[in-house]
Protein backbone atom coordinates (compact mmCIF):
# COMPACT_ATOMS: atom_id res chain seq x y z
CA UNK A 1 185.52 8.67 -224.42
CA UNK A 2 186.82 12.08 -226.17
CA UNK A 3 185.18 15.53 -225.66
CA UNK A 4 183.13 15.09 -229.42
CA UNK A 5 181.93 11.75 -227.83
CA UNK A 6 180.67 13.00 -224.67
CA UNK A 7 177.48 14.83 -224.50
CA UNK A 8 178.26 18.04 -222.45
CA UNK A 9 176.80 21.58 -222.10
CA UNK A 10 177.96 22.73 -225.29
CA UNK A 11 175.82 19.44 -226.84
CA UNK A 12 172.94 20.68 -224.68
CA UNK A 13 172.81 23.99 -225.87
CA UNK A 14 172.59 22.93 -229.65
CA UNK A 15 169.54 20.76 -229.19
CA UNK A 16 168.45 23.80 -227.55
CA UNK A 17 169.08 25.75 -230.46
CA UNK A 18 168.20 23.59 -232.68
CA UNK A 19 164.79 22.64 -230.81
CA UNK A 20 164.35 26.93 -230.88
CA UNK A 21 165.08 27.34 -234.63
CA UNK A 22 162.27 24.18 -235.58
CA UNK A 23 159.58 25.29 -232.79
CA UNK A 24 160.69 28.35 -231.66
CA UNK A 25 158.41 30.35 -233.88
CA UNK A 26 155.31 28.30 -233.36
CA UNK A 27 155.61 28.52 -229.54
CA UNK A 28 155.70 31.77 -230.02
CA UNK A 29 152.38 31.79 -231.94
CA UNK A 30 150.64 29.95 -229.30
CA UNK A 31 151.83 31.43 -227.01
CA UNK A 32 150.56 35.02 -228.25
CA UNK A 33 147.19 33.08 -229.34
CA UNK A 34 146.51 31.68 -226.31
CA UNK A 35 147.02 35.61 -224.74
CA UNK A 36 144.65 37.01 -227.41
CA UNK A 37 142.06 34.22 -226.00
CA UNK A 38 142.85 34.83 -222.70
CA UNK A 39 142.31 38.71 -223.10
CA UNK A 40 139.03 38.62 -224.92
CA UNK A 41 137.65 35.57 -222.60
CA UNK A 42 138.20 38.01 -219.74
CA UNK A 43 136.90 41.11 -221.43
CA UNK A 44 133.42 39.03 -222.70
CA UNK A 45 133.16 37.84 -218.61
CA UNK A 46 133.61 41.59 -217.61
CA UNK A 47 130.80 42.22 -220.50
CA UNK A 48 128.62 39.99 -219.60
CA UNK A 49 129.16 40.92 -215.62
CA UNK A 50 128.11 44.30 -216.67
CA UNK A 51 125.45 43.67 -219.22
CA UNK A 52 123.96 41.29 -216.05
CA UNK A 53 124.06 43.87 -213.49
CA UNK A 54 122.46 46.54 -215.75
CA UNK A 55 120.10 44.08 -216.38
CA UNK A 56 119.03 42.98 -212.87
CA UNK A 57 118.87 47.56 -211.93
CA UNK A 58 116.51 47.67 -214.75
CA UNK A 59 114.66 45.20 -213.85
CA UNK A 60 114.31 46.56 -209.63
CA UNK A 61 114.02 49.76 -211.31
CA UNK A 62 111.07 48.43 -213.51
CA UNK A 63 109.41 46.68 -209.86
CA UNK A 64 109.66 49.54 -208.16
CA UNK A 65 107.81 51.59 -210.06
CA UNK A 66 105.22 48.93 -210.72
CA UNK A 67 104.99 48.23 -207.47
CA UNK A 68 104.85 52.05 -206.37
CA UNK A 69 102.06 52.44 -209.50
CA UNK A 70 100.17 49.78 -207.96
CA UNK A 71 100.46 51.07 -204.26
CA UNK A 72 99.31 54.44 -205.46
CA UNK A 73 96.19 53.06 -207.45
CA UNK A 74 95.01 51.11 -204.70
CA UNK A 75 95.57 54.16 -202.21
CA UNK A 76 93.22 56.16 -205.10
CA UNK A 77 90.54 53.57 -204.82
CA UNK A 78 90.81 53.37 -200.82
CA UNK A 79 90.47 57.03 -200.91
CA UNK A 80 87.44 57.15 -203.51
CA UNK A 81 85.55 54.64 -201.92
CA UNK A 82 85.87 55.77 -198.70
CA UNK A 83 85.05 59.07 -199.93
CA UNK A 84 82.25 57.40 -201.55
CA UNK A 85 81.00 55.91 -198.27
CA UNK A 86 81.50 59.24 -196.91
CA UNK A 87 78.78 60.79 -198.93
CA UNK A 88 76.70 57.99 -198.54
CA UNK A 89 76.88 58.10 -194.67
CA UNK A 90 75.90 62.13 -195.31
CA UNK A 91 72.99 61.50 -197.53
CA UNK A 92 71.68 59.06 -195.18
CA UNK A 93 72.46 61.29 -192.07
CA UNK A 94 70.29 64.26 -194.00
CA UNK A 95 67.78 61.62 -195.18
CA UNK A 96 67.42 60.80 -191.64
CA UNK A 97 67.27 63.95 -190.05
CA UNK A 98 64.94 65.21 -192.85
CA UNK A 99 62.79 62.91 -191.79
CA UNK A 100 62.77 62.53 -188.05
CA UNK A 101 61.73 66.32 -189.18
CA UNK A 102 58.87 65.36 -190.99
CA UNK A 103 57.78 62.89 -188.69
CA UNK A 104 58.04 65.79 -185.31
CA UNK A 105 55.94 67.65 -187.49
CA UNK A 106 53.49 65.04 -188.41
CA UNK A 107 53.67 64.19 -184.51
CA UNK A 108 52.12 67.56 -183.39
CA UNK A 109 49.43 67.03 -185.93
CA UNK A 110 47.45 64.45 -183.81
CA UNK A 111 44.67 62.99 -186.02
CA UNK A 112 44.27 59.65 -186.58
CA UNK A 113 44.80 59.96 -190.51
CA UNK A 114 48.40 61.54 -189.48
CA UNK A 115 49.18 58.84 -187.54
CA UNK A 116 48.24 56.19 -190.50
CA UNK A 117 50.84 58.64 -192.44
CA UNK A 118 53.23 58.26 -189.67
CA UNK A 119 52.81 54.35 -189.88
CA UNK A 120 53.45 54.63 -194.17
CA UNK A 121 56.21 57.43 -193.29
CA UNK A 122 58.40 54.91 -190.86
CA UNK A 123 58.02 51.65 -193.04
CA UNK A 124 59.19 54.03 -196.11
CA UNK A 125 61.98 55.02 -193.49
CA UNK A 126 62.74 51.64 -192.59
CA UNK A 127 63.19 50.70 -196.68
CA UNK A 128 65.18 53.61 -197.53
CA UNK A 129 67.49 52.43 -194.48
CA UNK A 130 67.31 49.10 -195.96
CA UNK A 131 68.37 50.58 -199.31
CA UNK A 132 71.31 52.51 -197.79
CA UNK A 133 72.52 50.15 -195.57
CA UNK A 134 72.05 47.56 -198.70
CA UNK A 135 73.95 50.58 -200.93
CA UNK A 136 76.90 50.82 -197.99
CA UNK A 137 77.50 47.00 -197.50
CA UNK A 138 77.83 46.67 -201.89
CA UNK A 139 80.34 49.69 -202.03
CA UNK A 140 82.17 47.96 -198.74
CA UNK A 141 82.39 44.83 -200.63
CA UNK A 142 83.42 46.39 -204.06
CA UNK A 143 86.00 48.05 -202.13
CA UNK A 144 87.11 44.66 -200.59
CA UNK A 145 87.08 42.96 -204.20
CA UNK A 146 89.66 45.86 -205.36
CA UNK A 147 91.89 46.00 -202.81
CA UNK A 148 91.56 41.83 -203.37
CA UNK A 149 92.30 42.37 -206.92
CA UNK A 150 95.16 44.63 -206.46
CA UNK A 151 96.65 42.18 -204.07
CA UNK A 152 96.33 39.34 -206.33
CA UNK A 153 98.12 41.77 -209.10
CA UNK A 154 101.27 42.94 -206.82
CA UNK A 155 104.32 40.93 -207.27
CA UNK A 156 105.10 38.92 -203.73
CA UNK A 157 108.69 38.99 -202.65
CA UNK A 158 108.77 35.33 -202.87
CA UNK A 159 107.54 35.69 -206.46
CA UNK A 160 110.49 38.17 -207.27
CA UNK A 161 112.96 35.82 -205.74
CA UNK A 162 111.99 32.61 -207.52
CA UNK A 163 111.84 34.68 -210.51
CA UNK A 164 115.28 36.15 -210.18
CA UNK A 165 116.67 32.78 -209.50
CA UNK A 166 115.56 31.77 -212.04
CA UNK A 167 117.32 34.64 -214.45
CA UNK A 168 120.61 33.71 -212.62
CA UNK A 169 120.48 29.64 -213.11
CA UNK A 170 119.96 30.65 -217.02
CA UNK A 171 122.50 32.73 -216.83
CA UNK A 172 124.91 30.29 -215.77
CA UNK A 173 123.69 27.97 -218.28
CA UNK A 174 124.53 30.08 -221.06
CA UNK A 175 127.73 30.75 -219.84
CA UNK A 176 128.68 27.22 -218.97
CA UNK A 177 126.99 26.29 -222.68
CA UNK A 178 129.05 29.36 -224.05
């Protein structure tokens, strides 16, 4: 075999060259396409990273205050109804001292029509009681029904994490779909 015959390093370099001057430019092309893709794939992730955290704060943010708005209202109606029973207990403490009053005085009177009075005075006594006691044991229960309600309304921490697992599995969808 001669040296034209045998393939050597020179021949190696020309397919080289040759492969270079037929593909060269569209390797190139690829090559800088795939890094445009590359770039903006990893800027949308960063995006979306971001856009997903600021998400997820507003959203605590948004709980917080609901659930701080709906810890203060039911702290209002604690305080309103037992401010409420408050003045009830009062107005029954007067009514009653008024008329343990009335019925002292009526006491020193002695006659027999004062003591019929004293007999209508006590069963009156006993109803208004009744009433009050009736009055207390509604506003207890109203109470009880609010701060019910209110429960039922405030977001449970089991509710918040189902729900926020739920926001990430879609998530991931859409960026798996994407």
């Amino acid at each position: 075999m001669t040296d034209e015959q045998s393939p050597g390093p020179a021949a190696g370099e020309k397919i080289d060259a040759i492969r270079e001057i037929i593909f060269g430019g569209q390797m190139r092309d690829y090559e800088e396409r795939f890094a445009v893709l590359e770039r903006q794939l990893t800027e949308r992730t960063e995006q979306l990273g971001e856009q997903l955290a600021q998400r997820m704060e507003s959203l605590e943010k948004a709980m917080r205050s609901d659930i701080a708005r709906l810890g203060d209202q039911l702290a209002g109606e604690a305080r309103k109804r037992g401010e409420e029973r408050d003045a009830a207990a009062a107005a029954l403490r007067d009514a009653d001292a008024a008329l343990k009053a009335r019925l002292d005085s009526v006491a020193n009177t002695g006659n027999e029509e004062i003591s019929d009075v004293r007999g209508v005075i006590q069963r009156n006594s006993a109803d208004f009681h009744d009433a009050l006691l009736n009055l207390s044991e509604r506003l207890d229960r109203a109470l009880a029904q609010t701060a019910d309600t209110l429960e039922d309304v405030k977001v449970s921490r089991d509710d918040l994490a189902g729900l926020l697992s739920d926001v990430a599995r879609r998530l991931r969808r859409e960026d798996d779909q994407a």
